[in-house]
N, C-alpha and C. Protein backbone atom coordinates (compact mmCIF):
# COMPACT_ATOMS: atom_id res chain seq x y z
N UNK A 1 0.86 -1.17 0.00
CA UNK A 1 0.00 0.00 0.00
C UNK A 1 0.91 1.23 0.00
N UNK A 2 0.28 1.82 -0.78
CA UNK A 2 1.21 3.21 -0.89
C UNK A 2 0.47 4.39 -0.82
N UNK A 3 1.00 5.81 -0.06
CA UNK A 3 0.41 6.76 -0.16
C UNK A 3 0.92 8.10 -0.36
N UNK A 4 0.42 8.75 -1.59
CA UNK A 4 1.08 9.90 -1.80
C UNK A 4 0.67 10.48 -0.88
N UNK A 5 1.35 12.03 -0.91
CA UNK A 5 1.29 12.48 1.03
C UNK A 5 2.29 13.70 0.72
N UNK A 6 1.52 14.61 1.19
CA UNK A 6 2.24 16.06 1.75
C UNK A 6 2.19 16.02 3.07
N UNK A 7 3.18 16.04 3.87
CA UNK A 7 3.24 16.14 5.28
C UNK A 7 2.01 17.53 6.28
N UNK A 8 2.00 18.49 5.24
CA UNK A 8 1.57 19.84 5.74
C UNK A 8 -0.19 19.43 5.59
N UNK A 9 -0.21 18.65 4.39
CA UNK A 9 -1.87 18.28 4.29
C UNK A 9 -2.91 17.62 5.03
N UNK A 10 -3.51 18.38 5.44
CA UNK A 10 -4.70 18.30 6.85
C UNK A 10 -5.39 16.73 6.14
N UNK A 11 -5.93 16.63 4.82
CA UNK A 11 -6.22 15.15 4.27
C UNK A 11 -5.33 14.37 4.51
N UNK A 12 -4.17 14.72 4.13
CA UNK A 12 -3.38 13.64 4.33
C UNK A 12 -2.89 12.76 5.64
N UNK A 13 -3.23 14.05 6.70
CA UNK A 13 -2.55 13.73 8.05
C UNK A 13 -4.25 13.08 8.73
N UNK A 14 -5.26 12.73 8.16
CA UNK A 14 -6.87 12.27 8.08
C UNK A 14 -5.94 10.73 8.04
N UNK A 15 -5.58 10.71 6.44
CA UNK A 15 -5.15 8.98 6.09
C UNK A 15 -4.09 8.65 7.03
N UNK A 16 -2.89 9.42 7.01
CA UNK A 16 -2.36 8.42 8.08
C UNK A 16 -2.69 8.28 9.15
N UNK A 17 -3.58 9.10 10.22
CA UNK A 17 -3.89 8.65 11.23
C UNK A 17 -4.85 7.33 11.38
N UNK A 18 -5.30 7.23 10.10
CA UNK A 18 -6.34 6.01 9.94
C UNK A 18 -5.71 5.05 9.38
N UNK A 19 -4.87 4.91 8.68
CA UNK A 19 -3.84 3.65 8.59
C UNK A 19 -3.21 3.19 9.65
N UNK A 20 -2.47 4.33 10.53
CA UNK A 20 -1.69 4.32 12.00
C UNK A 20 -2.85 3.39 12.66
N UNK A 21 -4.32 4.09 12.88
CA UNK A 21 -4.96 3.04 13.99
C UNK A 21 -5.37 2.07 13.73
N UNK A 22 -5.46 1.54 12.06
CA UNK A 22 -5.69 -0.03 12.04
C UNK A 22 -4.29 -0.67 11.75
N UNK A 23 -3.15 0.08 11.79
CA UNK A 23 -1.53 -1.10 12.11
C UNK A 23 -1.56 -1.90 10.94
N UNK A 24 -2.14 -0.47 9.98
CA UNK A 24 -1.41 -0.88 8.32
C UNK A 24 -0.19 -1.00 8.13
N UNK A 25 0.57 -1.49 7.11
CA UNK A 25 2.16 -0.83 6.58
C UNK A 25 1.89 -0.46 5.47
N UNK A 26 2.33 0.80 5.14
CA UNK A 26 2.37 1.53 3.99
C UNK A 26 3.14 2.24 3.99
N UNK A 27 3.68 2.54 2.37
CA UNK A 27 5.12 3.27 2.29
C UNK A 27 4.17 4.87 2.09
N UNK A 28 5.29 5.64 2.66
CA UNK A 28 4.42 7.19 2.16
C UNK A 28 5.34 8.03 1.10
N UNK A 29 5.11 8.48 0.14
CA UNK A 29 5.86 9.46 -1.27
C UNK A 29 5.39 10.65 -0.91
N UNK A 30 6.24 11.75 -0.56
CA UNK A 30 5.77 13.33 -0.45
C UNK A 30 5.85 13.82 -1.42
N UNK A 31 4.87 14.32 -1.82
CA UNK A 31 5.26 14.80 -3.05
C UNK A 31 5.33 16.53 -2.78
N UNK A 32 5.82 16.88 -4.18
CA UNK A 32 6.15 18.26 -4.26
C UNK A 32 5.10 19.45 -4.11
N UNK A 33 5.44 20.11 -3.39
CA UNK A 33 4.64 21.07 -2.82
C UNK A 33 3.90 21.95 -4.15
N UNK A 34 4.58 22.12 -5.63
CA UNK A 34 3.82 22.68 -6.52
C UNK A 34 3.27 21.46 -7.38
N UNK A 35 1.81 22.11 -7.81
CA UNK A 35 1.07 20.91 -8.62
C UNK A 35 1.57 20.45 -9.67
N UNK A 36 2.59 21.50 -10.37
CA UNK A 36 2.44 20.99 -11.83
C UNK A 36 3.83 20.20 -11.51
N UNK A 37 4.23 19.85 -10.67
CA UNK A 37 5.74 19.05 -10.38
C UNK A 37 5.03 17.47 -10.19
N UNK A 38 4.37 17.37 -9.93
CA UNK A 38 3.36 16.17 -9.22
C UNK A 38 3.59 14.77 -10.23
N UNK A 39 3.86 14.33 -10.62
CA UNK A 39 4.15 13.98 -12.45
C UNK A 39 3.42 11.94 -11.61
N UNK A 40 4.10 11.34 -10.76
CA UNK A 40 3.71 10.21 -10.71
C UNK A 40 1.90 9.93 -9.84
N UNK A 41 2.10 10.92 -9.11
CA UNK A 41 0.03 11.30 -8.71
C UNK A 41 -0.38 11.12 -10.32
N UNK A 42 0.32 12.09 -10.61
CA UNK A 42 -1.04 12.46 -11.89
C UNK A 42 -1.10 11.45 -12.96
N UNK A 43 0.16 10.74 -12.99
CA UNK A 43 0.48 9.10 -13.84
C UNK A 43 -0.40 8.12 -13.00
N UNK A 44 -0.42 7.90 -11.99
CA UNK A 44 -1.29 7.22 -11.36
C UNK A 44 -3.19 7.37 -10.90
N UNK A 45 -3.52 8.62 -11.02
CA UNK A 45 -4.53 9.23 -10.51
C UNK A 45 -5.19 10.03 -11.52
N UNK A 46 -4.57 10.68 -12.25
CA UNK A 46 -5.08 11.52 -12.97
C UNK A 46 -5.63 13.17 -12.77
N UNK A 47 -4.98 12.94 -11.38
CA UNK A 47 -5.02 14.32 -11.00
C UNK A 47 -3.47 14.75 -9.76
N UNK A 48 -3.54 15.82 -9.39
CA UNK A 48 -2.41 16.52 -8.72
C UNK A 48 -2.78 16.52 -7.46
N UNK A 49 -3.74 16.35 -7.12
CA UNK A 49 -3.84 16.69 -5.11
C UNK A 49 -3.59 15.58 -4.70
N UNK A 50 -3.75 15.97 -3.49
CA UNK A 50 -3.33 14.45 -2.26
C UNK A 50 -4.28 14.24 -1.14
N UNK A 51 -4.64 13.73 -0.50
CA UNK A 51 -4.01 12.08 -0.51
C UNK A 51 -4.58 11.29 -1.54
N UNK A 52 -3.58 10.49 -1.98
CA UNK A 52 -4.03 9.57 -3.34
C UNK A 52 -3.45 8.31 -2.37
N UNK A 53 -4.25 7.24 -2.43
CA UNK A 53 -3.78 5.87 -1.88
C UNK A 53 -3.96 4.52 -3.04
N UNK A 54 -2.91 3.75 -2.99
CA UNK A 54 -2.98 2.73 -4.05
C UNK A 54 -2.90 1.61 -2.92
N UNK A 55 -3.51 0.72 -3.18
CA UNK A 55 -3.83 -0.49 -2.85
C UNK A 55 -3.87 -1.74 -3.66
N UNK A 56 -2.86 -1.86 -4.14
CA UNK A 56 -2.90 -3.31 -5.20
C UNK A 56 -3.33 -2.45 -6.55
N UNK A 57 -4.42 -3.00 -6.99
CA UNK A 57 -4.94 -1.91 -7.94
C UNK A 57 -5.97 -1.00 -7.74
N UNK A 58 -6.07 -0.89 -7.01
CA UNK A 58 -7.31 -0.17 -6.57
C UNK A 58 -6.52 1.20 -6.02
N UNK A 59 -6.91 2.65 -6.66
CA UNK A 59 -6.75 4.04 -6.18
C UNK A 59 -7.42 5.13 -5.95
N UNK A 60 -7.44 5.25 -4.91
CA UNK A 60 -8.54 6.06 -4.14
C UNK A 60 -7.64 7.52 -4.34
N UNK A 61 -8.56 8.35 -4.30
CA UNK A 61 -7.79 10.02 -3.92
C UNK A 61 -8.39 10.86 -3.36
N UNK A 62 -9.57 10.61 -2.42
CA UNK A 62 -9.87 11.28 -1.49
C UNK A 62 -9.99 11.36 -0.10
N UNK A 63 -9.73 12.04 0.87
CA UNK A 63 -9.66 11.32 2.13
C UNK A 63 -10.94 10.98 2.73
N UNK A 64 -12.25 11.72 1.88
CA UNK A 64 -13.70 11.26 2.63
C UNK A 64 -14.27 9.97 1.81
N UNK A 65 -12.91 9.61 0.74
CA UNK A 65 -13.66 8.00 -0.04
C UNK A 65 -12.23 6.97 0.99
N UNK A 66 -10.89 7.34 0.65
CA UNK A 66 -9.83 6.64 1.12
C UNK A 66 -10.48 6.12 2.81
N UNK A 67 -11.00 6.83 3.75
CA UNK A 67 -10.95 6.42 5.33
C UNK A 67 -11.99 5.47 5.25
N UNK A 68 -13.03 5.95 4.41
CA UNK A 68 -14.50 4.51 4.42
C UNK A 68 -13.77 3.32 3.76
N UNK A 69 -13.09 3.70 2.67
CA UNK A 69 -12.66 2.05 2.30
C UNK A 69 -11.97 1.33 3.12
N UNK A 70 -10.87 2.04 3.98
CA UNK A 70 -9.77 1.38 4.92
C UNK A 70 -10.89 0.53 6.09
N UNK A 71 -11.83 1.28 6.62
CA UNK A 71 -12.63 1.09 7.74
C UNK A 71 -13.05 -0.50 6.99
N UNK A 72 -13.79 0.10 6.31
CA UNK A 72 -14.44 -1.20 5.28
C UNK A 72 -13.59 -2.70 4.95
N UNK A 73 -12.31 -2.43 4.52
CA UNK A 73 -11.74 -3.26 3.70
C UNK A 73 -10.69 -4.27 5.14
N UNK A 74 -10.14 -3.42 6.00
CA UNK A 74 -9.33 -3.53 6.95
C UNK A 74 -10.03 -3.41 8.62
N UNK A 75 -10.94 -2.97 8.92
CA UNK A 75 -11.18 -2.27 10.18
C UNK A 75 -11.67 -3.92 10.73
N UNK A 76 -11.83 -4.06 12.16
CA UNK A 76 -12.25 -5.08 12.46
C UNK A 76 -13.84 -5.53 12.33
N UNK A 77 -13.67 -6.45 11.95
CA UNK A 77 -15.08 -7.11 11.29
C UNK A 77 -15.29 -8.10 12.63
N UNK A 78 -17.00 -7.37 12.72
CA UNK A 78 -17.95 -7.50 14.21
C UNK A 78 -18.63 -9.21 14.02
């Protein structure tokens, strides 16, 4: 699992705290603070913002779609 990631980004710091509490491993890529530098997001995603999360094949890029899937896909099942 991988997650693009600006350290300063309030979304972004959403996903890792929600990876952190289900004791995911995922690598994190910061990317560059200007959009048009962004080159592997936008190869992967099709767009420039963050958080973008890849999961096998599956890529999410929002943090109000990325935290329901983690909950969903990973969270403990009742």
């Amino acid at each position: 699992m991988t997650l693009y990631n600006a350290e300063w980004c309030w979304y972004c710091q959403r996903v890792r705290k929600k990876l952190d509490e289900l004791g995911l491993d995922y690598d994190v890529v910061e990317v560059p603070i200007r959009h048009s530098e962004r080159k592997d997001v936008m190869r992967i995603s099709g767009q420039s913002s963050v958080p973008v999360l890849v999961d096998g094949d599956t890529v999410l890029d929002d943090d109000d779609v990325i935290i329901p899937y983690l909950e969903q896909t990973y969270g403990v099942k009742r």
